[in-house]
Structures are given as structure tokens and as C-alpha cells.
N, C-alpha and C. Protein backbone atom coordinates (compact mmCIF):
# COMPACT_ATOMS: atom_id res chain seq x y z
N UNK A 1 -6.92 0.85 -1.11
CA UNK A 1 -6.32 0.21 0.05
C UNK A 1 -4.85 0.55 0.12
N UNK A 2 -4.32 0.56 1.13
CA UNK A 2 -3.15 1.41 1.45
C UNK A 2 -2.51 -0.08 2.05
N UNK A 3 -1.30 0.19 1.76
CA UNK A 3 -0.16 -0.97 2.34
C UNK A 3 0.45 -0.55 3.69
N UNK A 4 1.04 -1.58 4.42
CA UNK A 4 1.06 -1.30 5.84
C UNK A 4 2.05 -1.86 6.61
N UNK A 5 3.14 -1.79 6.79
CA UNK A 5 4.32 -2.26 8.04
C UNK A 5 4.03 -2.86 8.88
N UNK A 6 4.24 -3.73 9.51
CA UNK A 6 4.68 -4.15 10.85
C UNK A 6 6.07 -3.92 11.24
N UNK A 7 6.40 -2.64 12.48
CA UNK A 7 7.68 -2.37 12.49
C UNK A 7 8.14 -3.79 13.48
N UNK A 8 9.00 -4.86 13.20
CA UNK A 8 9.63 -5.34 14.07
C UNK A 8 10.29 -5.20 15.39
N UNK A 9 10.83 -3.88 15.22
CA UNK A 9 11.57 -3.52 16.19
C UNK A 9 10.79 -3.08 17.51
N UNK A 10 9.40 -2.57 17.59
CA UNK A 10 8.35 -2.65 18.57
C UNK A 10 7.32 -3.36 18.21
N UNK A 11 7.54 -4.72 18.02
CA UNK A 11 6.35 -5.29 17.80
C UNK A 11 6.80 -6.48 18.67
N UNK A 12 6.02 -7.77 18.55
CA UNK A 12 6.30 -8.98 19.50
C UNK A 12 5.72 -9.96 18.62
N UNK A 13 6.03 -11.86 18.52
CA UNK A 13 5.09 -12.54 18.79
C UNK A 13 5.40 -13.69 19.63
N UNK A 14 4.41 -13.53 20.46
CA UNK A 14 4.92 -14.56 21.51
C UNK A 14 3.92 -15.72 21.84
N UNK A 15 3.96 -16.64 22.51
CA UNK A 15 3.17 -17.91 23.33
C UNK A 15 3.49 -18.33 24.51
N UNK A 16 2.56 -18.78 25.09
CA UNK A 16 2.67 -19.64 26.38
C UNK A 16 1.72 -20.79 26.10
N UNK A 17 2.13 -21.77 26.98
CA UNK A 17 2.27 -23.30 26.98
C UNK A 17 2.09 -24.16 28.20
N UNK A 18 1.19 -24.36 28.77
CA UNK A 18 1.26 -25.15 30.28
C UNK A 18 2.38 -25.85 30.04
N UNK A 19 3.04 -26.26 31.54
CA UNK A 19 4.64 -27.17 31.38
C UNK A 19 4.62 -28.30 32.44
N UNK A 20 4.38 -29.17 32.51
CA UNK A 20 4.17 -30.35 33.89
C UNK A 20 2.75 -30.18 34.18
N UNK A 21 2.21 -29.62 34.02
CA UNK A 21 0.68 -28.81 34.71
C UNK A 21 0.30 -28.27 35.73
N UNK A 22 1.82 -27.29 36.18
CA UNK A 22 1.66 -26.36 36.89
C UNK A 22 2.39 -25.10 36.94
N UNK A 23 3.13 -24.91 35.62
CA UNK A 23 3.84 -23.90 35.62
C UNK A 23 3.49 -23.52 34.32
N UNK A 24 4.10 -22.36 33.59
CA UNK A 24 4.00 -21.82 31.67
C UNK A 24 5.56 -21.73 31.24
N UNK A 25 5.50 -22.48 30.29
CA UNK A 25 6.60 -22.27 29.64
C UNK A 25 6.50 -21.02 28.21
N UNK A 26 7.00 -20.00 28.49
CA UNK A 26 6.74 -18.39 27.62
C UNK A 26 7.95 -18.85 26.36
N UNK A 27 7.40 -18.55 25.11
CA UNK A 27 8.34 -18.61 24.23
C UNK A 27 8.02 -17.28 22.75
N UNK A 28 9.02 -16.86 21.91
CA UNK A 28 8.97 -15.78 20.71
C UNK A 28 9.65 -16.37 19.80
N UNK A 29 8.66 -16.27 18.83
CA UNK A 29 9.48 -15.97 17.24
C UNK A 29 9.89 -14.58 17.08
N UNK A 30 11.06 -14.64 16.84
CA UNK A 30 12.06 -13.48 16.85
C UNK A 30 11.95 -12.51 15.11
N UNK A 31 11.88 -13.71 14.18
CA UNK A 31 11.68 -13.31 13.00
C UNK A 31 9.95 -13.79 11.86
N UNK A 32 9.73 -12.68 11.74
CA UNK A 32 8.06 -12.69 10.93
C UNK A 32 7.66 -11.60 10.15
N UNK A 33 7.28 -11.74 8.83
CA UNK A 33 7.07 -10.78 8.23
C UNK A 33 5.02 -10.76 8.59
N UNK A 34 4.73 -9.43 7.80
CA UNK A 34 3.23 -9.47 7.54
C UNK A 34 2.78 -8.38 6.53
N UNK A 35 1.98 -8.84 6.28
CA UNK A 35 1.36 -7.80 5.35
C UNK A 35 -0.23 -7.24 5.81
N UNK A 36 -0.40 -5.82 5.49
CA UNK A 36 -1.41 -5.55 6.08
C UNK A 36 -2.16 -4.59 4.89
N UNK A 37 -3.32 -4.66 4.38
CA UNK A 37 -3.66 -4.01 3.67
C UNK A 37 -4.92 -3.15 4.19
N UNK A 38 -4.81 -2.41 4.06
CA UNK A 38 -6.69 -1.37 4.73
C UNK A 38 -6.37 0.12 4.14
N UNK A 39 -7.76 0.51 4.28
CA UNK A 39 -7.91 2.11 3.63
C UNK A 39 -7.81 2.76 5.01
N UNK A 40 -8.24 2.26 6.40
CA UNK A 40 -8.04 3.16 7.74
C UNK A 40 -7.73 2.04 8.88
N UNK A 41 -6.33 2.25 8.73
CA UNK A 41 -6.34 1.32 10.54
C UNK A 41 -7.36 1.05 11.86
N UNK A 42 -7.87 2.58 11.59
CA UNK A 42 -8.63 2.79 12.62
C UNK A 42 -10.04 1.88 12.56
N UNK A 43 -9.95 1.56 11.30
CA UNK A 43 -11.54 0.27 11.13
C UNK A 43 -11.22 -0.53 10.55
N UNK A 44 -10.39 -2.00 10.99
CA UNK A 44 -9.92 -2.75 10.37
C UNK A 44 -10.78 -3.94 9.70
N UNK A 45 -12.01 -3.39 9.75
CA UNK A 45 -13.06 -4.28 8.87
C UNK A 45 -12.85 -4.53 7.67
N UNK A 46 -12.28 -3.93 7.10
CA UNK A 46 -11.74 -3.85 5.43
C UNK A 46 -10.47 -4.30 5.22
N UNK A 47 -9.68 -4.61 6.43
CA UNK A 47 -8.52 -4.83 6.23
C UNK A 47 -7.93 -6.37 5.55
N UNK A 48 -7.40 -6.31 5.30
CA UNK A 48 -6.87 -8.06 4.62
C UNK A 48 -5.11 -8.12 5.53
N UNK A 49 -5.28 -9.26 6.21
CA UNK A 49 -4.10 -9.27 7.34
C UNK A 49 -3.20 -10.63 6.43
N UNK A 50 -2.33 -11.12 6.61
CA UNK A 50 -1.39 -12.47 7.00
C UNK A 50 -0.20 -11.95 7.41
N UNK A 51 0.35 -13.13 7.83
CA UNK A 51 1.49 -13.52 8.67
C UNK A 51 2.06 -14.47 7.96
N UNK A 52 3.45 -14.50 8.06
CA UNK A 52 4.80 -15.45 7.76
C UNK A 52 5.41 -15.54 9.43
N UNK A 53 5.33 -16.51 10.07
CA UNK A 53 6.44 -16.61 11.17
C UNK A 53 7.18 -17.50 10.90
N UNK A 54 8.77 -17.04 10.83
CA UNK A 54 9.81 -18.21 10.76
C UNK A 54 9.97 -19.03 11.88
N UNK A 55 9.75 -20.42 11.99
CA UNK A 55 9.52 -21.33 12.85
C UNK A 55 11.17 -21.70 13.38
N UNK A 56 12.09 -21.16 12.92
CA UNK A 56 13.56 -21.60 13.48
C UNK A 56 13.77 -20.58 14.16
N UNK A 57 13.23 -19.33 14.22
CA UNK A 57 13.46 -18.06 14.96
C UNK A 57 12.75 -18.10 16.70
N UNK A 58 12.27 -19.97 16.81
CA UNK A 58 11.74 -19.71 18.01
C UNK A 58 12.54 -19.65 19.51
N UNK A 59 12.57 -18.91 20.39
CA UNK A 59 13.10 -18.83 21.36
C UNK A 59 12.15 -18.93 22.97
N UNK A 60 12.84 -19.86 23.23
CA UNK A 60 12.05 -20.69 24.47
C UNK A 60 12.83 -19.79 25.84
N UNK A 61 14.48 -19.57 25.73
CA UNK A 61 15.28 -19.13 26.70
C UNK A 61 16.05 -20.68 26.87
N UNK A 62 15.65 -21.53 26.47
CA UNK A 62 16.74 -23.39 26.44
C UNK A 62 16.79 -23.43 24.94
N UNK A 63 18.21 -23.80 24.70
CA UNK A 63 18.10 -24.38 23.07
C UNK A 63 17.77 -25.93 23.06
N UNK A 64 17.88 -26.71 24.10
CA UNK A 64 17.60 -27.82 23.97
C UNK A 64 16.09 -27.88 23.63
N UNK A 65 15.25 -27.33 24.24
CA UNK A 65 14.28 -26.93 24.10
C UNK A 65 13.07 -26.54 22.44
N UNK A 66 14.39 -25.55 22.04
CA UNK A 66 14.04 -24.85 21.07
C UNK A 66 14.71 -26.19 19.93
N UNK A 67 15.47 -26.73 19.98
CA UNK A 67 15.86 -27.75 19.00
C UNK A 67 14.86 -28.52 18.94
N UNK A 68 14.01 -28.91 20.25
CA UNK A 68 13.00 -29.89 20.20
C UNK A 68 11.79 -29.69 19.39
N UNK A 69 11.50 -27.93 19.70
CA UNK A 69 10.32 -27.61 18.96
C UNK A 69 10.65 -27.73 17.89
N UNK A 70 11.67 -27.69 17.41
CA UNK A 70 12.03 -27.55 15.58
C UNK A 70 11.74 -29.03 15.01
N UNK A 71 12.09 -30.12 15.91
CA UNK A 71 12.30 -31.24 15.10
C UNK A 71 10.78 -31.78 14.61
N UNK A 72 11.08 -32.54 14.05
CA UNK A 72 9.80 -33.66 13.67
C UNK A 72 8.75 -34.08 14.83
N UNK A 73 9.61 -34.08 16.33
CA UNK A 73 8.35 -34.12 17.00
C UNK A 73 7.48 -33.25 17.30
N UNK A 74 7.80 -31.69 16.75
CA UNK A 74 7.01 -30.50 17.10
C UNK A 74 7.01 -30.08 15.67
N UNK A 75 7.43 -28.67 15.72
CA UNK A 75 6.98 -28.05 14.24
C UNK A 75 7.83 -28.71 12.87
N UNK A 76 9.09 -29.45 13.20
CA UNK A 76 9.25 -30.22 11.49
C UNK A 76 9.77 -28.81 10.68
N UNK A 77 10.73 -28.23 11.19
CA UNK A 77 11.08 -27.06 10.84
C UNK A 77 11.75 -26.61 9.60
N UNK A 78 12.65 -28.09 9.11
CA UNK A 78 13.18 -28.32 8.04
C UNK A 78 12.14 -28.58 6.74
N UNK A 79 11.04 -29.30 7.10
CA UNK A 79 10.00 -29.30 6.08
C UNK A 79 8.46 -28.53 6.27
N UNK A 80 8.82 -27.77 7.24
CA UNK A 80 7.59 -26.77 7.80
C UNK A 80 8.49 -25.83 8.26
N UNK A 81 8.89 -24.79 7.21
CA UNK A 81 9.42 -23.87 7.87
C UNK A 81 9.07 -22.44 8.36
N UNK A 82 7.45 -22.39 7.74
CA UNK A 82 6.76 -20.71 8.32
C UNK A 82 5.68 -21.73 8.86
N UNK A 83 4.84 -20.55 10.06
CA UNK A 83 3.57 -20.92 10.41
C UNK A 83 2.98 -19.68 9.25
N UNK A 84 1.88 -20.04 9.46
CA UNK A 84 0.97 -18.45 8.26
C UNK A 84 -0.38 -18.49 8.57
N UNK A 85 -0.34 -17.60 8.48
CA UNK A 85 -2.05 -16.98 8.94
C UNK A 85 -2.78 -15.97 7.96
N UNK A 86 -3.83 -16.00 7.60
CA UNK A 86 -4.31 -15.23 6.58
C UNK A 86 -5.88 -15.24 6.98
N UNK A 87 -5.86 -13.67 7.33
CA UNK A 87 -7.40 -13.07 7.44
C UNK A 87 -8.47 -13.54 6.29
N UNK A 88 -9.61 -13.93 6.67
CA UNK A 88 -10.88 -14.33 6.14
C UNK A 88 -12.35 -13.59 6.24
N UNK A 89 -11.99 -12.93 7.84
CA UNK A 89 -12.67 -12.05 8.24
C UNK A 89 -12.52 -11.33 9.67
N UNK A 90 -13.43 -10.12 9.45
CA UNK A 90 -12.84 -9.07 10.17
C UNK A 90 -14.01 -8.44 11.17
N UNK A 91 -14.34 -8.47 12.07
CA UNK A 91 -15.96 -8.16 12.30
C UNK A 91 -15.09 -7.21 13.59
N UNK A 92 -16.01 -5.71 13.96
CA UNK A 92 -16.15 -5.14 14.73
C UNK A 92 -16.74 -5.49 16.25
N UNK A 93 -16.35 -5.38 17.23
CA UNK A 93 -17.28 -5.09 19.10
C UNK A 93 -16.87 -3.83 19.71
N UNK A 94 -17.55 -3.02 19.42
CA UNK A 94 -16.95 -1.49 19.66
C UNK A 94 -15.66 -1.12 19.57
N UNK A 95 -14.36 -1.07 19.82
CA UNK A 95 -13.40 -0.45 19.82
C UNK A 95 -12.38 -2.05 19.41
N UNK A 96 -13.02 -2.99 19.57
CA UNK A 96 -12.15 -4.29 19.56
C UNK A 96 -12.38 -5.00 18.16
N UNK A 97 -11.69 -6.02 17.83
CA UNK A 97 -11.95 -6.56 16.74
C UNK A 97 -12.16 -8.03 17.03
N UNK A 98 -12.83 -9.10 15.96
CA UNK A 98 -12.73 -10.46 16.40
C UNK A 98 -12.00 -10.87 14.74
N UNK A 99 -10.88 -11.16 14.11
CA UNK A 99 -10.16 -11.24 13.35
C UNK A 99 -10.01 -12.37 12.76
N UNK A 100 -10.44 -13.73 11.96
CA UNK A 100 -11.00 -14.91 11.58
C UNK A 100 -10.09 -15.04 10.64
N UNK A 101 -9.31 -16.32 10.79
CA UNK A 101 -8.45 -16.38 9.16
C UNK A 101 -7.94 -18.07 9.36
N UNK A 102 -7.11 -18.35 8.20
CA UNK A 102 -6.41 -20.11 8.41
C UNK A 102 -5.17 -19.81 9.08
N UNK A 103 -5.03 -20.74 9.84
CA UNK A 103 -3.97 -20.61 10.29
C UNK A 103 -3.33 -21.89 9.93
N UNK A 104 -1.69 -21.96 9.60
CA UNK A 104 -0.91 -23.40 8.70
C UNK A 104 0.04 -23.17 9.64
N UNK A 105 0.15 -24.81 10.52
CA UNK A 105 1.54 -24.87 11.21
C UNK A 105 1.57 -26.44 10.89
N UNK A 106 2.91 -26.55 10.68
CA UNK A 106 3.30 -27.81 10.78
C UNK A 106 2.10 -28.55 9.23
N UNK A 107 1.69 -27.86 8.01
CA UNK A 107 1.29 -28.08 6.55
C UNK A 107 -0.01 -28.37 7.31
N UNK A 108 -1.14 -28.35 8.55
CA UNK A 108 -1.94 -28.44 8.66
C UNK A 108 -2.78 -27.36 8.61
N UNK A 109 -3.73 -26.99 8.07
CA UNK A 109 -5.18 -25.13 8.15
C UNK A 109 -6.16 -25.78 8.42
N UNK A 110 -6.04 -25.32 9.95
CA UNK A 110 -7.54 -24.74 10.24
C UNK A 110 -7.86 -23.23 10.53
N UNK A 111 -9.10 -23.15 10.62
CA UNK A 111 -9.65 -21.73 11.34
C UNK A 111 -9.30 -21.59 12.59
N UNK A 112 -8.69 -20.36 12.82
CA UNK A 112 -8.59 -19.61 14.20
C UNK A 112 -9.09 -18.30 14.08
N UNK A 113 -9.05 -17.42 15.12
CA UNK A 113 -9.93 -16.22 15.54
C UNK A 113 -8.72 -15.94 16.81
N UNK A 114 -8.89 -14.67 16.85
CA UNK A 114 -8.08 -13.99 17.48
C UNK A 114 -8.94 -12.44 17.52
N UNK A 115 -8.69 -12.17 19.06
CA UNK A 115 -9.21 -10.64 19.61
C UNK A 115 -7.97 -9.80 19.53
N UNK A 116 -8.17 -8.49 18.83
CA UNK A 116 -7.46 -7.87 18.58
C UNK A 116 -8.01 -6.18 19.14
N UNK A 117 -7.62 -6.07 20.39
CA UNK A 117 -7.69 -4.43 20.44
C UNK A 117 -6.89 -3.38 20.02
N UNK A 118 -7.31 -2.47 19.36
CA UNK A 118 -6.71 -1.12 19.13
C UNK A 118 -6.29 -0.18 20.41
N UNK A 119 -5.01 -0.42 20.26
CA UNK A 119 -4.12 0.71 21.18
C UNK A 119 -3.85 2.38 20.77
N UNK A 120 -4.69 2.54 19.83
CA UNK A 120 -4.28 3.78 19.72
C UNK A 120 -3.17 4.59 18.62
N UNK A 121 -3.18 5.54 18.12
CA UNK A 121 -2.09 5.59 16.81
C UNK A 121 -1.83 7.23 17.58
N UNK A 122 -0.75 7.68 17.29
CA UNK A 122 0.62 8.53 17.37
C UNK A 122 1.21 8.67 15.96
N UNK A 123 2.27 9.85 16.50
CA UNK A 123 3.00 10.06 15.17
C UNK A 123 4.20 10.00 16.13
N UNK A 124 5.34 9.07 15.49
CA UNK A 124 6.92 9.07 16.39
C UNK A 124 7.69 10.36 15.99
N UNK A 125 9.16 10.52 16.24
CA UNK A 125 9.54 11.70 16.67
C UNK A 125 9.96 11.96 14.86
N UNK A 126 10.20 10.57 14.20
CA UNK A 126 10.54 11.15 12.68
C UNK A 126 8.87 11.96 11.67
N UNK A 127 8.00 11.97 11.89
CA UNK A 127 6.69 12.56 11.49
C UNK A 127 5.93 11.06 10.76
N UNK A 128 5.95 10.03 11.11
CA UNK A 128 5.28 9.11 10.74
C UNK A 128 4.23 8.44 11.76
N UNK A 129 3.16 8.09 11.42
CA UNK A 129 1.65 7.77 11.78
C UNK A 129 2.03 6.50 12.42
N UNK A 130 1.84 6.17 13.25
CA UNK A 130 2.18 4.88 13.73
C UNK A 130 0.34 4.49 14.70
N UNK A 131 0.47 3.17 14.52
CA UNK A 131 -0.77 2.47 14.96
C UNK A 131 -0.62 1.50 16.08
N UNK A 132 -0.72 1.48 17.02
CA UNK A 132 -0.86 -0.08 18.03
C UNK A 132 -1.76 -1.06 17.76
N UNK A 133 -1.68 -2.34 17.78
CA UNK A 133 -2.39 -3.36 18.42
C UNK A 133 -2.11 -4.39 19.34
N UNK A 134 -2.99 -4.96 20.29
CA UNK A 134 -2.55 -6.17 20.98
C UNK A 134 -3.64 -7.26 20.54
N UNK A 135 -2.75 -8.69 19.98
CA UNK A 135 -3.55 -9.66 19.55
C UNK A 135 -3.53 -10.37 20.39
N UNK A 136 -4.87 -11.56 20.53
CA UNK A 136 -4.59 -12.55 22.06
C UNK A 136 -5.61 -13.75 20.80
N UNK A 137 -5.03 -14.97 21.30
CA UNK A 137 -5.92 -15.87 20.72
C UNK A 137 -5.79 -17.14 21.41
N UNK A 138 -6.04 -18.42 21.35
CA UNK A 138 -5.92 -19.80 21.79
C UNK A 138 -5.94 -20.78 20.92
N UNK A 139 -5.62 -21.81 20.51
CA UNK A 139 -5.29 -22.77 19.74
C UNK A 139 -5.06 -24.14 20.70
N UNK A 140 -5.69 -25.31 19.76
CA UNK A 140 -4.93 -26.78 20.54
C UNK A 140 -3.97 -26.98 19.43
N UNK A 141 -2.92 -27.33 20.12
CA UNK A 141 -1.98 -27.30 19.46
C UNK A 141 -2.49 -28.84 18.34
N UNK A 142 -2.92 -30.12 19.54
CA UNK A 142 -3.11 -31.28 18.62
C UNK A 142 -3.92 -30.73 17.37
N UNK A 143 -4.71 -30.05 17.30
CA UNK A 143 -5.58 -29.90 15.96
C UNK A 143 -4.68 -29.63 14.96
N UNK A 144 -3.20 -28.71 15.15
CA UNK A 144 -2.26 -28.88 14.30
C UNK A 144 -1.18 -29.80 13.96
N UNK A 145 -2.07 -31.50 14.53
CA UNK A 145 -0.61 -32.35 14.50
C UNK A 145 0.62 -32.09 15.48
N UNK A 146 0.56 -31.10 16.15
CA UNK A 146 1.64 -31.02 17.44
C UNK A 146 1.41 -32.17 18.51
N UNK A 147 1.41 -33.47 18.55
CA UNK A 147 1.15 -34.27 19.31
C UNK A 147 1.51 -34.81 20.42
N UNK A 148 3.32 -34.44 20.05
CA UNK A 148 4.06 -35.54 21.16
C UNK A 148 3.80 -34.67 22.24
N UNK A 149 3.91 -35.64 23.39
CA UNK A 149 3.78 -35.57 24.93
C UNK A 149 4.65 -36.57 25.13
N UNK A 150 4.72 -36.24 27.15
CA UNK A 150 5.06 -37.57 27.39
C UNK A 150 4.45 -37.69 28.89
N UNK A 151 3.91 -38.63 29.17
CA UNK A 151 3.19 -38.98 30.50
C UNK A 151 4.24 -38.35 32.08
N UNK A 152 3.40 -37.97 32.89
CA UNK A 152 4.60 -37.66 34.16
C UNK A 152 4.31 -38.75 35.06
N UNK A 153 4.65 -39.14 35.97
CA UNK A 153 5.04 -40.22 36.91
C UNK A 153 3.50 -39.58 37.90
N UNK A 154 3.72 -38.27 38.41
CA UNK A 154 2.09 -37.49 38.95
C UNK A 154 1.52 -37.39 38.35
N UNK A 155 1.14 -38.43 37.36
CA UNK A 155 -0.26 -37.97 36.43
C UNK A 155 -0.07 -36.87 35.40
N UNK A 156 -1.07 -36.33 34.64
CA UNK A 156 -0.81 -35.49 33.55
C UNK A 156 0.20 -36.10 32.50
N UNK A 157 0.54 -35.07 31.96
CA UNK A 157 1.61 -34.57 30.94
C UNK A 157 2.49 -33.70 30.80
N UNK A 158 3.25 -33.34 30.02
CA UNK A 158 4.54 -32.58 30.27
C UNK A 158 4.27 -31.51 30.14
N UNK A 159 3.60 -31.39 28.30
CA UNK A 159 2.95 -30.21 27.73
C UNK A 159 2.00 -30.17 27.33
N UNK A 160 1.06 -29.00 28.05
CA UNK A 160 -0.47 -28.55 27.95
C UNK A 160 -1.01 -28.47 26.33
N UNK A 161 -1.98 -28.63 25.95
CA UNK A 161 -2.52 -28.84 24.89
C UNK A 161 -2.65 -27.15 24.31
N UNK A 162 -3.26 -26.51 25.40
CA UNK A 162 -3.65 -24.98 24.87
C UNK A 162 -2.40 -24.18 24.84
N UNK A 163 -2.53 -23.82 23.63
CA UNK A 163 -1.13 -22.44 23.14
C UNK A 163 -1.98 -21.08 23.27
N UNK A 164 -1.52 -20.36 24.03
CA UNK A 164 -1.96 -18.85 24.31
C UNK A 164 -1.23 -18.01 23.53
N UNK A 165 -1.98 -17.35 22.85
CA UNK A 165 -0.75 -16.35 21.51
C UNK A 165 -1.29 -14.72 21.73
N UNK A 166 -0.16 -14.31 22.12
CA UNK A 166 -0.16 -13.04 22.04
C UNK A 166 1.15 -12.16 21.07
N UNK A 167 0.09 -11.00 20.15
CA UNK A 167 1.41 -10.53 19.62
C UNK A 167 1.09 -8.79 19.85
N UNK A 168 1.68 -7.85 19.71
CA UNK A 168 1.64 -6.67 19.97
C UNK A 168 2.46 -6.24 19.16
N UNK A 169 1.87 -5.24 18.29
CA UNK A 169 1.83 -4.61 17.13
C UNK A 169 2.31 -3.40 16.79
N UNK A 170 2.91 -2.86 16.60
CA UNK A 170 3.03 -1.60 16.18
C UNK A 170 3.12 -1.57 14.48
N UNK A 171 2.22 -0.52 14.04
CA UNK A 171 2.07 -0.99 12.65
C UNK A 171 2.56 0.70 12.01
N UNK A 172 2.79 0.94 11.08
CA UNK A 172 3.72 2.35 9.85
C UNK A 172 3.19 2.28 8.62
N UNK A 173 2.79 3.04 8.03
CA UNK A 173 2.70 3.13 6.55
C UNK A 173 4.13 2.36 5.57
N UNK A 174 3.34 1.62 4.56
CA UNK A 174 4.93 0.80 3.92
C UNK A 174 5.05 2.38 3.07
N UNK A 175 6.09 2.39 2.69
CA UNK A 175 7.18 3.71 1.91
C UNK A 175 7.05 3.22 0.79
């Protein structure tokens, strides 16, 4: 098994968030390591994945915002300071993957699953192999203890329960 980069610098991880219940509020962790282990990118059935996302690196575009997610009423950033994810399993659908692992936010694991298509691999202009992916998944946030809300005056709530996660990948041989 061969070790594996995630280059930061073209990669992403991002979310969206219903907001009042009619608009998305889009937000990124700016800083995340990962580790990727496989003998061929190209068949990531064998592969063994996790994730470190630093939970203070989140950026909403409001810091008021982003202070909120940090505190105790959202991720608890000071005593939950990575989310982490770690592959369990890896199953093939022709060219796509369905990618199964725990996911820990806020000291709670459960199982999530995430679709992961292969974009394709290149070599960049220095002679190194480079790989794409785009990940997409869904989560309730309550199943991770993300609870607070607050009622709107029109009915609903402020913030939607479903977190939409997308990250896009560009992956390198580690040196």
C-alpha cells in the first residue's frame, strides 16, 4: 500500500445548511489534514481513508457566525477541536464509489457514507501523478448533538437539520 497526499492547495471542504427555511447558508474548513492509503487510486476498494478537520478553521463569510459555530452551542471547539472520519468500507458502482466510515464531531461516532466519484488523474507540469475526487454526503447534524435552534416567528427554525458535505480532492503521491 502506497501513501497518499491530499494537496490542500486544490482541494476543498465545504457544507451547506438550510438558513430560516428558505435560503443555504455555504460554509469551509480552511485547515484538514488526511491520510490516504491504497495500492491504485484508480480502485479505491482497498483503500483505507481518514480525515482530521480543524473545527476553528471554519469559515461561514460572518465571524459572528463562525464564533457561534465554535462555541458550546455548536461544535464546542475548545473541547472538540477536530471533526474525523475514518473509512470502514469501500464498495465499488462502476466508476463511483460508496465510502462507509465513523464520523466524530462534537466527541459523538456515528456511521456516515459518502459518494465519491473519480475525476480522473493527470500528471501536473512538475512530473507528478495527480488524482481527482468529488465527495458529496448528508448528515443530521442532531445525531451529532448539534442541537441548538431557535424557533422563527413564521414557523420553522433558523437552522435546517441536514448538512450537505461536499469536498473535492485532488490527491499526489506522499514523498
Amino acid at each position: 500500500m502506497a501513501k497518499w497526499n491530499v494537496d490542500s492547495s486544490h482541494s476543498s471542504v465545504g457544507f451547506e445548511v438550510k438558513h430560516m427555511m428558505v435560503s443555504k447558508v455555504k460554509g469551509t474548513f480552511g485547515s484538514y489534514t488526511a491520510e490516504v492509503e491504497a495500492a491504485d487510486l484508480t480502485d479505491l476498494t482497498t483503500a483505507a481513508i481518514s480525515f482530521k478537520i480543524d473545527v476553528a478553521s471554519i469559515d461561514t463569510r460572518s465571524e459572528d457566525r463562525d464564533n457561534h459555530l465554535k462555541s458550546a452551542d455548536f461544535f464546542d471547539a475548545e473541547n472538540n477541536p477536530t471533526i474525523d472520519f475514518t473509512s470502514t468500507s469501500i464498495t465499488k458502482d462502476g466508476d463511483d464509489y460508496k465510502v462507509t466510515g465513523d464520523l466524530t464531531i462534537k466527541g459523538v461516532t456515528k456511521p456516515a457514507a459518502f459518494d465519491v466519484e473519480f475525476g480522473g488523474k493527470g500528471t501536473n507540469p512538475w512530473g507528478v501523478e495527480v488524482y481527482g475526487f468529488e465527495v458529496k454526503g448528508k448528515i443530521n447534524r442532531e445525531d451529532f448533538g448539534l442541537t441548538w435552534n431557535a424557533a422563527l416567528e413564521t414557523g420553522g427554525v433558523l437552522v435546517g437539520k441536514d448538512i450537505k458535505i461536499e469536498l473535492d480532492l485532488e490527491v499526489n503521491p506522499a514523498a
